[in-house]
PDB file of N, CA and C in Angstrom:
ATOM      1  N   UNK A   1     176.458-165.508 -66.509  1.00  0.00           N
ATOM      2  CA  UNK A   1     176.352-166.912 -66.203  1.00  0.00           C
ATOM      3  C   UNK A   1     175.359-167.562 -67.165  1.00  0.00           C
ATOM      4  N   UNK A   2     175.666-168.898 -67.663  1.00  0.00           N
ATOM      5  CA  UNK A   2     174.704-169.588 -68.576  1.00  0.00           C
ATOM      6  C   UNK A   2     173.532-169.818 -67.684  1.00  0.00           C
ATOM      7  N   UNK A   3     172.493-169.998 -67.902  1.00  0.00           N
ATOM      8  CA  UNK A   3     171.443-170.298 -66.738  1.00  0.00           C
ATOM      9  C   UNK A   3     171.444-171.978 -67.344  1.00  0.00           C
ATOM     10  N   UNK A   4     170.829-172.397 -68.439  1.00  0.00           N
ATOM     11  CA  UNK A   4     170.985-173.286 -69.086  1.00  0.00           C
ATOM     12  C   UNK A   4     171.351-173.651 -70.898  1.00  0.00           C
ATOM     13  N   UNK A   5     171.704-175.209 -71.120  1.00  0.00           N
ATOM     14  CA  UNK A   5     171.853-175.368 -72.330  1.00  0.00           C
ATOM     15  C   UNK A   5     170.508-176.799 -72.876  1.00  0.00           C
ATOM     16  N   UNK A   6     170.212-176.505 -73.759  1.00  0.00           N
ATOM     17  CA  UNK A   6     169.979-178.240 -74.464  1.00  0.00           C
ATOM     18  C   UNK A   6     169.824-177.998 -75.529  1.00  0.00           C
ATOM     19  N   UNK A   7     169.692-179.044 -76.647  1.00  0.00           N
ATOM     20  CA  UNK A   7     169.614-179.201 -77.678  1.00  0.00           C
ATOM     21  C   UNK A   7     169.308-178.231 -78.630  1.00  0.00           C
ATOM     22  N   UNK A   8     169.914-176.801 -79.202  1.00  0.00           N
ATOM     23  CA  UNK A   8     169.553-176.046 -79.966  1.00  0.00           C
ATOM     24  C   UNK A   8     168.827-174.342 -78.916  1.00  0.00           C
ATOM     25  N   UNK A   9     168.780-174.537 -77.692  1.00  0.00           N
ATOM     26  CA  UNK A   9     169.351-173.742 -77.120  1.00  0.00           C
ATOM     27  C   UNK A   9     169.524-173.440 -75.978  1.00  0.00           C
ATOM     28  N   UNK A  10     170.220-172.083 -75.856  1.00  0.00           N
ATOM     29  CA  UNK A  10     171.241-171.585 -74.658  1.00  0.00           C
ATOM     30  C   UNK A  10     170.182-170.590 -73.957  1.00  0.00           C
ATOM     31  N   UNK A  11     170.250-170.262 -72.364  1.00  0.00           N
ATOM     32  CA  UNK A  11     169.749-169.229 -71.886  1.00  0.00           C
ATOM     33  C   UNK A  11     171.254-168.863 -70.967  1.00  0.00           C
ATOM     34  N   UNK A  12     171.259-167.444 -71.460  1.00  0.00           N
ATOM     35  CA  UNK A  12     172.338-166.943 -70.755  1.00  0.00           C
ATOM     36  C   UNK A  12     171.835-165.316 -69.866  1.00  0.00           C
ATOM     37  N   UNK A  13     172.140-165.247 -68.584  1.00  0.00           N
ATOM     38  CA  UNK A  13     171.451-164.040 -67.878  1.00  0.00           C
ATOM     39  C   UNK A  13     169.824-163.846 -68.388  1.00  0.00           C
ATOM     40  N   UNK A  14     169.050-165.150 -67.916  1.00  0.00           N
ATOM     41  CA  UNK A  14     168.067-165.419 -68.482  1.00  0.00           C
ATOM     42  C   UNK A  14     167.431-164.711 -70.012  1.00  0.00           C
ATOM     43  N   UNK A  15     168.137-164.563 -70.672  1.00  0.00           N
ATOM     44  CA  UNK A  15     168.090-164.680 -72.153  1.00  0.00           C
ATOM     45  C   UNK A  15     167.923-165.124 -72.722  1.00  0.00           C
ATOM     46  N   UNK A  16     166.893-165.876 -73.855  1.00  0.00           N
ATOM     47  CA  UNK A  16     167.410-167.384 -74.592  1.00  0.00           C
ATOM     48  C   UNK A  16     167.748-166.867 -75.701  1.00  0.00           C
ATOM     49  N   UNK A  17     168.520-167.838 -76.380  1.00  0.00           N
ATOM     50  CA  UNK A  17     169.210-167.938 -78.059  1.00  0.00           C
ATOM     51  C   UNK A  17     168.914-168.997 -78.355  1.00  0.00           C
ATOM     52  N   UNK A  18     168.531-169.349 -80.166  1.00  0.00           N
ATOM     53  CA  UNK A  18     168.495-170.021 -80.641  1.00  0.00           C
ATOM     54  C   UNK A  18     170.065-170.257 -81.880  1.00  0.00           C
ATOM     55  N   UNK A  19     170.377-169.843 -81.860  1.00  0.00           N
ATOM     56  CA  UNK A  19     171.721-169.734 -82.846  1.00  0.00           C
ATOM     57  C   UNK A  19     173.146-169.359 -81.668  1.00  0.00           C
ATOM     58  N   UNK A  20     173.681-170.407 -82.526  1.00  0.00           N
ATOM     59  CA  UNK A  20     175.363-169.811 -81.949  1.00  0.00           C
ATOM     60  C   UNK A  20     175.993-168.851 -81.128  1.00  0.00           C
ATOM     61  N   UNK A  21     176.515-169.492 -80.110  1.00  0.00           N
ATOM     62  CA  UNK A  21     176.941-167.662 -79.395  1.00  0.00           C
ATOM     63  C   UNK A  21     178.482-167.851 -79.319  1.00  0.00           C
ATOM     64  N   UNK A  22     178.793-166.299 -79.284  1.00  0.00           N
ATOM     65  CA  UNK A  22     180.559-166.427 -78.738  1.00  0.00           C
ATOM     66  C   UNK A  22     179.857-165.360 -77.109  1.00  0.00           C
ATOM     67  N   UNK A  23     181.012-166.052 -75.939  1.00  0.00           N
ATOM     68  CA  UNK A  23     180.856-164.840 -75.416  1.00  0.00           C
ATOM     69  C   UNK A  23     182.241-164.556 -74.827  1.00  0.00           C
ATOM     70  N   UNK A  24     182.554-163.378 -74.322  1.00  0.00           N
ATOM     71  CA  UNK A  24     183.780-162.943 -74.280  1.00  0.00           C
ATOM     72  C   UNK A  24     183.832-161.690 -72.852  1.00  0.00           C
ATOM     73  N   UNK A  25     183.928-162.208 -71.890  1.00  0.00           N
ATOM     74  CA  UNK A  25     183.965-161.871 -70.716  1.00  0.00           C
ATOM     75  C   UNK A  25     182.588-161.219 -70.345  1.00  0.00           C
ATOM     76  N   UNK A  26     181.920-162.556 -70.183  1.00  0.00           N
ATOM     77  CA  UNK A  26     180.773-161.809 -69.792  1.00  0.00           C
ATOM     78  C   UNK A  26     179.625-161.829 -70.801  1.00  0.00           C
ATOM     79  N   UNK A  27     180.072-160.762 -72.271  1.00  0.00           N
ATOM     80  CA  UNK A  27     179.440-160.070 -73.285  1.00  0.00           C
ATOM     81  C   UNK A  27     179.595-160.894 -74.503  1.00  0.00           C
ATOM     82  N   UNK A  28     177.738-161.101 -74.485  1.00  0.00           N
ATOM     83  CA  UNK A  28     177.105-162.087 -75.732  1.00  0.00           C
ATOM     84  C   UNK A  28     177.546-161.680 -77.294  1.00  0.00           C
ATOM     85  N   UNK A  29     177.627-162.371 -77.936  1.00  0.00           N
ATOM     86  CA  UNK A  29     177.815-161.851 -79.231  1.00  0.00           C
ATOM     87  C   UNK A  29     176.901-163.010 -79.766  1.00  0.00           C
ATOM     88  N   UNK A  30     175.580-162.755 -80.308  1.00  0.00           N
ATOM     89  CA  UNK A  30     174.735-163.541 -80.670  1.00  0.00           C
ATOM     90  C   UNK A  30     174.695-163.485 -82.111  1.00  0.00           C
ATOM     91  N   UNK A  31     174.278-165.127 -82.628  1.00  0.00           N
ATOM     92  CA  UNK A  31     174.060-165.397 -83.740  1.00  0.00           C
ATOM     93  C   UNK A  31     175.586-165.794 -84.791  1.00  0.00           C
ATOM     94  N   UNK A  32     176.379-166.886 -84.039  1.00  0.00           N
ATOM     95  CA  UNK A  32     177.939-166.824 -84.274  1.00  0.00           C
ATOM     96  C   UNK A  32     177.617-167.625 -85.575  1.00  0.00           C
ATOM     97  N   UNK A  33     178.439-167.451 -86.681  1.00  0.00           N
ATOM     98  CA  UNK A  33     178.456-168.028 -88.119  1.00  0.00           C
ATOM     99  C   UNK A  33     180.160-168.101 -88.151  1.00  0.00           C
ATOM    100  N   UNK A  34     180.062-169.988 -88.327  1.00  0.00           N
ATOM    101  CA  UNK A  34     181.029-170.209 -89.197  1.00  0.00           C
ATOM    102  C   UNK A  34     181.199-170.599 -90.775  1.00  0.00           C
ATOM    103  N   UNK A  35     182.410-169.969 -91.557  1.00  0.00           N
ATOM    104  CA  UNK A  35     181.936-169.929 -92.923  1.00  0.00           C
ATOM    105  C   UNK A  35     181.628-171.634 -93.431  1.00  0.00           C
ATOM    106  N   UNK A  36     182.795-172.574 -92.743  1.00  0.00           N
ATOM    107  CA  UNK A  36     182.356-174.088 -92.617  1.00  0.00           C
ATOM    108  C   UNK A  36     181.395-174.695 -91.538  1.00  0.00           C
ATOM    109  N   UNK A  37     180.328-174.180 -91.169  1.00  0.00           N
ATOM    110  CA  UNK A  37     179.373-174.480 -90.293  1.00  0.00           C
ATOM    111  C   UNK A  37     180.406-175.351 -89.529  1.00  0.00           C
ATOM    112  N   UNK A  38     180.749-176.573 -89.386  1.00  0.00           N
ATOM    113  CA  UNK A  38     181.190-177.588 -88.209  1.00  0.00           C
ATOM    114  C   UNK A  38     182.499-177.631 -88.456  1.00  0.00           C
ATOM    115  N   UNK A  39     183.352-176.783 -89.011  1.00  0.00           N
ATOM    116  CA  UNK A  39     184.154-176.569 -88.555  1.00  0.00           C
ATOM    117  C   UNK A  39     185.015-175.418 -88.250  1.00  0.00           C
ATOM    118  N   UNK A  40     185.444-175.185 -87.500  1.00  0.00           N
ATOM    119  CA  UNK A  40     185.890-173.866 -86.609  1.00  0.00           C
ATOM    120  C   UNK A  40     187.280-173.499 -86.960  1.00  0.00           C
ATOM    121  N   UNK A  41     187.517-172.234 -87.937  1.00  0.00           N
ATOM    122  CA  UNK A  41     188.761-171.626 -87.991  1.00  0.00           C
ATOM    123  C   UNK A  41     188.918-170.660 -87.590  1.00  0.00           C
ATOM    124  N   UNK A  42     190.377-170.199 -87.402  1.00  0.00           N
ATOM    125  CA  UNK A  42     190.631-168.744 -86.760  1.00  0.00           C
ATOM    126  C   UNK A  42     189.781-167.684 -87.545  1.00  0.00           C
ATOM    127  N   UNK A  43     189.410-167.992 -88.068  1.00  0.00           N
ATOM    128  CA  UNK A  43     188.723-166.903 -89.034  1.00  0.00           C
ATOM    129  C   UNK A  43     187.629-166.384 -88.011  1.00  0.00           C
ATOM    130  N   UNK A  44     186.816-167.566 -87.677  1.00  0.00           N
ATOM    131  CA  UNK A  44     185.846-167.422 -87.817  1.00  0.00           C
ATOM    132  C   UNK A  44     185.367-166.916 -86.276  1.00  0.00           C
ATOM    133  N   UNK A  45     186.463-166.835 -85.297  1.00  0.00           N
ATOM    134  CA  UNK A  45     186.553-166.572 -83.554  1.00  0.00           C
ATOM    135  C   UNK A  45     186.217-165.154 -83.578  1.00  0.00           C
ATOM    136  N   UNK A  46     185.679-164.839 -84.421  1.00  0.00           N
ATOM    137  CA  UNK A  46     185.750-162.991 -84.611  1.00  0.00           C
ATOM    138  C   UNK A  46     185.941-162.634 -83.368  1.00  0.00           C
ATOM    139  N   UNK A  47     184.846-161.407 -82.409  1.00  0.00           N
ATOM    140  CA  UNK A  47     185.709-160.862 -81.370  1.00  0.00           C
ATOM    141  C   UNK A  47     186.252-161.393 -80.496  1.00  0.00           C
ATOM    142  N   UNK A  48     186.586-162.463 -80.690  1.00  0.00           N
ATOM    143  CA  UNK A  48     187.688-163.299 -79.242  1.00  0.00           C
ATOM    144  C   UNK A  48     189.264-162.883 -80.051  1.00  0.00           C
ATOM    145  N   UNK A  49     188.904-162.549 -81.149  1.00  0.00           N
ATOM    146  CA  UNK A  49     190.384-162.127 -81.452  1.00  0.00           C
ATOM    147  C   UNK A  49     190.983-160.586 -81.152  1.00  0.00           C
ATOM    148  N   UNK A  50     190.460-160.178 -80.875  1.00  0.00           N
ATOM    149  CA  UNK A  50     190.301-159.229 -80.630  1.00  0.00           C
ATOM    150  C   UNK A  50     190.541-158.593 -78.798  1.00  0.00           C
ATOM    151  N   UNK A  51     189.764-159.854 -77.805  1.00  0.00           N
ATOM    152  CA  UNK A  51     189.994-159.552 -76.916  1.00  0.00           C
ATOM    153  C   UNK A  51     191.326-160.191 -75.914  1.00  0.00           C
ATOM    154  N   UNK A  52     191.408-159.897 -74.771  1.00  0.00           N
ATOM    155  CA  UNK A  52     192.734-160.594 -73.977  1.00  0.00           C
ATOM    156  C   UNK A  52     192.240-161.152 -73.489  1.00  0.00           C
ATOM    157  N   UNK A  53     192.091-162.655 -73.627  1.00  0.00           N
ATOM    158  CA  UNK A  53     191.780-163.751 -73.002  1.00  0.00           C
ATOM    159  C   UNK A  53     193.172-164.633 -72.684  1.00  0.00           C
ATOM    160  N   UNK A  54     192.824-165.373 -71.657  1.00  0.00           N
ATOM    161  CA  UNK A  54     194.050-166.496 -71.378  1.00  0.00           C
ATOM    162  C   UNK A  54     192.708-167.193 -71.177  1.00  0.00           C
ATOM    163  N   UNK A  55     191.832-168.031 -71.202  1.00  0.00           N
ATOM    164  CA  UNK A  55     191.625-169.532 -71.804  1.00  0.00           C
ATOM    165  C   UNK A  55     190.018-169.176 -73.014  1.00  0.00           C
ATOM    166  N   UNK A  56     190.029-170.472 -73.750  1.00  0.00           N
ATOM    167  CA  UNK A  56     189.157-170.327 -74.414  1.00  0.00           C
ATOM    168  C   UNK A  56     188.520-171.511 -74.856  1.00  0.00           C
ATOM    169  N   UNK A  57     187.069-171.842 -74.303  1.00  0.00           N
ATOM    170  CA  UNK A  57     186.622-172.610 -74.221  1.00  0.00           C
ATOM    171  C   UNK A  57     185.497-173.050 -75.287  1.00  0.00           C
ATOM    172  N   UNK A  58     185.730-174.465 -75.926  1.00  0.00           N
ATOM    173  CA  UNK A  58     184.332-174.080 -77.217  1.00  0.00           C
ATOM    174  C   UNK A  58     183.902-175.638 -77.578  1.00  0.00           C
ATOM    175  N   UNK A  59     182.585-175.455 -77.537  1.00  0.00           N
ATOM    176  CA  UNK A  59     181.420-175.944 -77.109  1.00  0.00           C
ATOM    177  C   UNK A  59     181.250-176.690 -78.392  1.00  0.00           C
ATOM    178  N   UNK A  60     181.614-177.720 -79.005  1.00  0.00           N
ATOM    179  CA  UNK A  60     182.058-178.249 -80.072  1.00  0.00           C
ATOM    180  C   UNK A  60     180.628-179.277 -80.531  1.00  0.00           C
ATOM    181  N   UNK A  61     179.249-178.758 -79.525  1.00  0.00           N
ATOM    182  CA  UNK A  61     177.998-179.395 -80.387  1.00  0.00           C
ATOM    183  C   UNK A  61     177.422-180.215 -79.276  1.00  0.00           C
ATOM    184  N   UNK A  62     176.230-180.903 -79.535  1.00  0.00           N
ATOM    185  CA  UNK A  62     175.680-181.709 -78.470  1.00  0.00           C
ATOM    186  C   UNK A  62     175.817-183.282 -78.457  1.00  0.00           C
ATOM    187  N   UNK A  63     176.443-183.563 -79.281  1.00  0.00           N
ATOM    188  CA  UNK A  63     177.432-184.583 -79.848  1.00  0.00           C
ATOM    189  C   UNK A  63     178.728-184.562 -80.396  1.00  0.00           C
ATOM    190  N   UNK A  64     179.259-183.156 -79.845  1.00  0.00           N
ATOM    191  CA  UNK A  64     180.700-182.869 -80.621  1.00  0.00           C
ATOM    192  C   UNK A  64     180.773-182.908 -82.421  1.00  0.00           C
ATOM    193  N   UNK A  65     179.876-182.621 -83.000  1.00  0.00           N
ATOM    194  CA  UNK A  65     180.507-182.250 -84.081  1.00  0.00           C
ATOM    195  C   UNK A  65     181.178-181.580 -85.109  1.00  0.00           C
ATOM    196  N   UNK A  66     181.164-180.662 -84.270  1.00  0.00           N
ATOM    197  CA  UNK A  66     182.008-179.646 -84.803  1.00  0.00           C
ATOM    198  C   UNK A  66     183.216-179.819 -84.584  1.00  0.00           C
ATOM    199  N   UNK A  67     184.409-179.470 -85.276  1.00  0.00           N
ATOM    200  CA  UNK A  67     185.752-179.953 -85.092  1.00  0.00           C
ATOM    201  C   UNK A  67     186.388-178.743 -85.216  1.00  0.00           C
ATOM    202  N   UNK A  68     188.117-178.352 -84.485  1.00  0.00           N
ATOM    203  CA  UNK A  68     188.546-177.765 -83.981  1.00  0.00           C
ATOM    204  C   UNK A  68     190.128-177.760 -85.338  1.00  0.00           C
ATOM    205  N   UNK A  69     189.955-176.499 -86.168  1.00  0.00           N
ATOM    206  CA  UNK A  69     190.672-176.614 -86.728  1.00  0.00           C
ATOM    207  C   UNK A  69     191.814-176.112 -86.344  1.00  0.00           C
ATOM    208  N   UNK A  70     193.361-177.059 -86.903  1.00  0.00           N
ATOM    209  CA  UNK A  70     194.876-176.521 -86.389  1.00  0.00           C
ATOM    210  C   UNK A  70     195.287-175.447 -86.614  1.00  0.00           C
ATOM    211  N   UNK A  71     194.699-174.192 -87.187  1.00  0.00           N
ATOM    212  CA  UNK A  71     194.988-172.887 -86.975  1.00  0.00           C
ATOM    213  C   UNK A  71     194.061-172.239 -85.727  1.00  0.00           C
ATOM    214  N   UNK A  72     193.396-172.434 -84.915  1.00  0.00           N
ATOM    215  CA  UNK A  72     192.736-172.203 -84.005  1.00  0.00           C
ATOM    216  C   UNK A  72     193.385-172.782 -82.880  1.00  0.00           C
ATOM    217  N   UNK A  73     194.070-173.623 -82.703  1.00  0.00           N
ATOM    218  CA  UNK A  73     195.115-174.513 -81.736  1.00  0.00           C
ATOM    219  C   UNK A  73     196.247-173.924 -82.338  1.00  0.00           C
ATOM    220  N   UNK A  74     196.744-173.124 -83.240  1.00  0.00           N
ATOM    221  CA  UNK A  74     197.981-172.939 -83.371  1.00  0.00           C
ATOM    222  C   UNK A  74     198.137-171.246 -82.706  1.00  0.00           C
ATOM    223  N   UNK A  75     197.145-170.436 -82.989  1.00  0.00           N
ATOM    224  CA  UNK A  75     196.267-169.394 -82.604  1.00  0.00           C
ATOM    225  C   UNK A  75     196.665-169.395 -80.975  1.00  0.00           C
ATOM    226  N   UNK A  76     196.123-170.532 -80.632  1.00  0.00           N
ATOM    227  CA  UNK A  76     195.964-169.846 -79.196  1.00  0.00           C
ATOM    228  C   UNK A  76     197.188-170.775 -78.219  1.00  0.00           C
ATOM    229  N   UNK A  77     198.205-171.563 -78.598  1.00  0.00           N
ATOM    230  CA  UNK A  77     199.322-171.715 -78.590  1.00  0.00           C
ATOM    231  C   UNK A  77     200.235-170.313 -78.349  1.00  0.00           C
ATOM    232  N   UNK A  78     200.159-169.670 -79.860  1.00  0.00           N
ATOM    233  CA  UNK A  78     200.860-168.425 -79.904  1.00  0.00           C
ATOM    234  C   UNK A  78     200.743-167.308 -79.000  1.00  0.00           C
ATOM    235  N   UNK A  79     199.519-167.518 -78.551  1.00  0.00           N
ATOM    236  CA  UNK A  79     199.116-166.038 -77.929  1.00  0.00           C
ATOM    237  C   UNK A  79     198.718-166.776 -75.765  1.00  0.00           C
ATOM    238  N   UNK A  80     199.359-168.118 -75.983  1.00  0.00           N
ATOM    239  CA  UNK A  80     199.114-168.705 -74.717  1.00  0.00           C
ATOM    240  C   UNK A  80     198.319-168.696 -74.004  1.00  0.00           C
ATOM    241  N   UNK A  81     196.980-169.236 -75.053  1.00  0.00           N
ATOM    242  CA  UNK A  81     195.753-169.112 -74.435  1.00  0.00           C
ATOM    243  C   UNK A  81     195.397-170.778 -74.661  1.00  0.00           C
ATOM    244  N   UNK A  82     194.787-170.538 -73.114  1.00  0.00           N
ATOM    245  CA  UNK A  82     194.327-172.134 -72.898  1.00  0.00           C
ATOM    246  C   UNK A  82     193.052-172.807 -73.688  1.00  0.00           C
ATOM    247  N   UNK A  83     193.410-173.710 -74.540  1.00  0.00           N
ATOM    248  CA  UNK A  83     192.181-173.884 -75.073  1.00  0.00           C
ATOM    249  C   UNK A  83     191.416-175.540 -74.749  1.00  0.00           C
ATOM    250  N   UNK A  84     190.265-175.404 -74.317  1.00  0.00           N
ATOM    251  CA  UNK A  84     189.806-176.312 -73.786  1.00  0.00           C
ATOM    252  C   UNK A  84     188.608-176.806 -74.948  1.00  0.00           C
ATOM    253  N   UNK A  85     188.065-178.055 -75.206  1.00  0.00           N
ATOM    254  CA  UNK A  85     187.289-178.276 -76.637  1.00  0.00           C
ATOM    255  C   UNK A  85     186.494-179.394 -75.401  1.00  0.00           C
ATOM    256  N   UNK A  86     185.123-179.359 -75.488  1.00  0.00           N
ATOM    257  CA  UNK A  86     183.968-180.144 -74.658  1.00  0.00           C
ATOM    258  C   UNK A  86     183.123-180.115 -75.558  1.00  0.00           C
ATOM    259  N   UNK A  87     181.707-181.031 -75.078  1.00  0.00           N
ATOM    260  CA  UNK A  87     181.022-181.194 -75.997  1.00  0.00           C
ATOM    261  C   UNK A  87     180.019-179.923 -75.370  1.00  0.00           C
ATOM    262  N   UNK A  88     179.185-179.264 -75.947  1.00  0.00           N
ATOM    263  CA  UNK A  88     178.407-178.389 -75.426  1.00  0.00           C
ATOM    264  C   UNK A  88     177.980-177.885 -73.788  1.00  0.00           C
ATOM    265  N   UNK A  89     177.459-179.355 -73.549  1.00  0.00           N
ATOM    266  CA  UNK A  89     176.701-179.327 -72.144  1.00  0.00           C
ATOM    267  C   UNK A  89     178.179-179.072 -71.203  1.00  0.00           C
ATOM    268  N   UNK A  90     178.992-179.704 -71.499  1.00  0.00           N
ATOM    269  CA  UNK A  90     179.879-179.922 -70.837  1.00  0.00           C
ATOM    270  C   UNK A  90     180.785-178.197 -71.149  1.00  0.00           C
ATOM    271  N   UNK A  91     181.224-177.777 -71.677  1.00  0.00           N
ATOM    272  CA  UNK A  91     181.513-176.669 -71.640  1.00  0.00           C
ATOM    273  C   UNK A  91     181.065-175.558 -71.218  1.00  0.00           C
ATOM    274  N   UNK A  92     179.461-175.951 -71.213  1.00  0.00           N
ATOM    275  CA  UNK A  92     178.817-175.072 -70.132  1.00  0.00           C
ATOM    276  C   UNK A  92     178.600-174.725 -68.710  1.00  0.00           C
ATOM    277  N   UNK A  93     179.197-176.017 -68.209  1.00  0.00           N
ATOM    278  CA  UNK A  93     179.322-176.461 -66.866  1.00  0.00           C
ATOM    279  C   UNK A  93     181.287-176.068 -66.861  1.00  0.00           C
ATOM    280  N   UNK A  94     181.943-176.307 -67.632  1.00  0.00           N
ATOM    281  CA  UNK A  94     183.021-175.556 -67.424  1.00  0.00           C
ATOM    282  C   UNK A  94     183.260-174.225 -67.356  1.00  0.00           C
ATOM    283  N   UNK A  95     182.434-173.237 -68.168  1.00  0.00           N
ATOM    284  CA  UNK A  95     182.390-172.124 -68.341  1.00  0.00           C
ATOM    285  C   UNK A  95     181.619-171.818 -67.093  1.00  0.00           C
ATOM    286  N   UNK A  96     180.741-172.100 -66.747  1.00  0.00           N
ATOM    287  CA  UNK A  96     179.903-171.263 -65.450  1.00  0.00           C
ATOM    288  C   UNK A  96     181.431-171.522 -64.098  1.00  0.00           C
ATOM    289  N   UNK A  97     181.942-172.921 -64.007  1.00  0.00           N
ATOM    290  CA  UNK A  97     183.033-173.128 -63.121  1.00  0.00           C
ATOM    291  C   UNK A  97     184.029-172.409 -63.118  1.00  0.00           C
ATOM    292  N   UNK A  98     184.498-171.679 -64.404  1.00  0.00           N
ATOM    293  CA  UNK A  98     185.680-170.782 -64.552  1.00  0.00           C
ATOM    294  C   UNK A  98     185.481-169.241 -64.818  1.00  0.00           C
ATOM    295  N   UNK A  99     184.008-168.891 -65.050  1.00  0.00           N
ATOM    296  CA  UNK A  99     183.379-167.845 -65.772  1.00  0.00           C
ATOM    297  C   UNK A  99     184.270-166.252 -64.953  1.00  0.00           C
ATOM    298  N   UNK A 100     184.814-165.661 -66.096  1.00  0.00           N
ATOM    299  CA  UNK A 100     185.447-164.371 -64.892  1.00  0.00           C
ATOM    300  C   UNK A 100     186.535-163.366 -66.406  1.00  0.00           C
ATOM    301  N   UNK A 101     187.222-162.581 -65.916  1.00  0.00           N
ATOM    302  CA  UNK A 101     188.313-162.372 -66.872  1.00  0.00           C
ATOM    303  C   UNK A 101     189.116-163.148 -67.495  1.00  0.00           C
ATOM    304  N   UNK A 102     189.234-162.849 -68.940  1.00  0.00           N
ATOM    305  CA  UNK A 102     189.807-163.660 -69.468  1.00  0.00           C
ATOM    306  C   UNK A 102     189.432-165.094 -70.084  1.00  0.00           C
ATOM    307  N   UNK A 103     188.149-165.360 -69.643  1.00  0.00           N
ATOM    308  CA  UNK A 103     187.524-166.687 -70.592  1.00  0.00           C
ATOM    309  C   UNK A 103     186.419-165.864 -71.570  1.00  0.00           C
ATOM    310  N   UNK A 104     186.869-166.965 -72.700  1.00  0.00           N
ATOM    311  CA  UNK A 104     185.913-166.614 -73.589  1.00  0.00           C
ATOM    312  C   UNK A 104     185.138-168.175 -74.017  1.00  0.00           C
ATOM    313  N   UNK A 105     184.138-168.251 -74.372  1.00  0.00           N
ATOM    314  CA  UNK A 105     183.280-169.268 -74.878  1.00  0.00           C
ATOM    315  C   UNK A 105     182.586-169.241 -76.556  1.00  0.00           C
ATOM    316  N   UNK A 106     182.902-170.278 -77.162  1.00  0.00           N
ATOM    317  CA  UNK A 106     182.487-170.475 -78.445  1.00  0.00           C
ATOM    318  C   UNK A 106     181.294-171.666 -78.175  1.00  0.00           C
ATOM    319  N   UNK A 107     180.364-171.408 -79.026  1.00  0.00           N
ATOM    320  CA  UNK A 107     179.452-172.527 -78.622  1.00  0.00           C
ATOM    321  C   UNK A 107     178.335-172.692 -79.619  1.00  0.00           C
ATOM    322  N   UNK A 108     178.531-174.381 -79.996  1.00  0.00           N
ATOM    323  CA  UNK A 108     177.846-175.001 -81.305  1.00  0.00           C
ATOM    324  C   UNK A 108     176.572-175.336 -80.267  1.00  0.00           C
ATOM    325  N   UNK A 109     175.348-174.880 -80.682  1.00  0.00           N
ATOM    326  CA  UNK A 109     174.167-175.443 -79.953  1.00  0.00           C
ATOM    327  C   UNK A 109     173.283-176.740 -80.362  1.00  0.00           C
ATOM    328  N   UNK A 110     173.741-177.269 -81.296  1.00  0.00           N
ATOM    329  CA  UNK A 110     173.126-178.586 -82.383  1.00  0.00           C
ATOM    330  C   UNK A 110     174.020-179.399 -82.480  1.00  0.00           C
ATOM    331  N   UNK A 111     174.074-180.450 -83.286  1.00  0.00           N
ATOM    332  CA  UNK A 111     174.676-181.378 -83.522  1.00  0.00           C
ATOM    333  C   UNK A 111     175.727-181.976 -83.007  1.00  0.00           C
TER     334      UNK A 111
END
């Protein structure tokens, strides 16, 4: 469970992070790098590709700036995974609401 988010960072199972997280049922993968910082390609979902998720939720900044590229929506189309795009805070409050098998979370902690 996220405990909390703000501006640059996350506490998750009272943990804090300062950098990017993916998490993927449950399990943190800290320090997430995209090769276009704000914007998000399949490339760059590393182990969510990997796992069986049906939805996937990502945290697109604390002002949304990060943007959601059409191979990442085409991605999870194919593989019929629900993909939901919020602005940070708000994805965090979705993710704790849906948190279980099968969700995974991407999450921009800045901008």
């Amino acid at each position: 469970m996220i405990d909390s988010y703000e501006f640059g960072k996350i506490i998750i199972d009272g943990k804090g992070y300062t950098n990017d997280v993916i998490i993927v049922e449950r399990k943190v993968y800290p320090d997430w790098f995209r090769k276009e910082g704000h914007f998000l390609q399949k490339k760059d979902l590393g182990p969510i590709l990997e796992a069986e998720i049906n939805t996937l939720i990502v945290g697109t900044g604390h002002v949304g700036a990060m943007r959601v590229g059409e191979n990442v929506r085409e991605y999870c189309k194919e593989e019929g995974i629900k993909l939901i795009e919020l602005k940070s805070a708000e994805a965090v409050d979705k993710y704790n609401e849906i948190i279980g098998k099968g969700v995974a979370l991407g999450i921009h902690l800045t901008c």
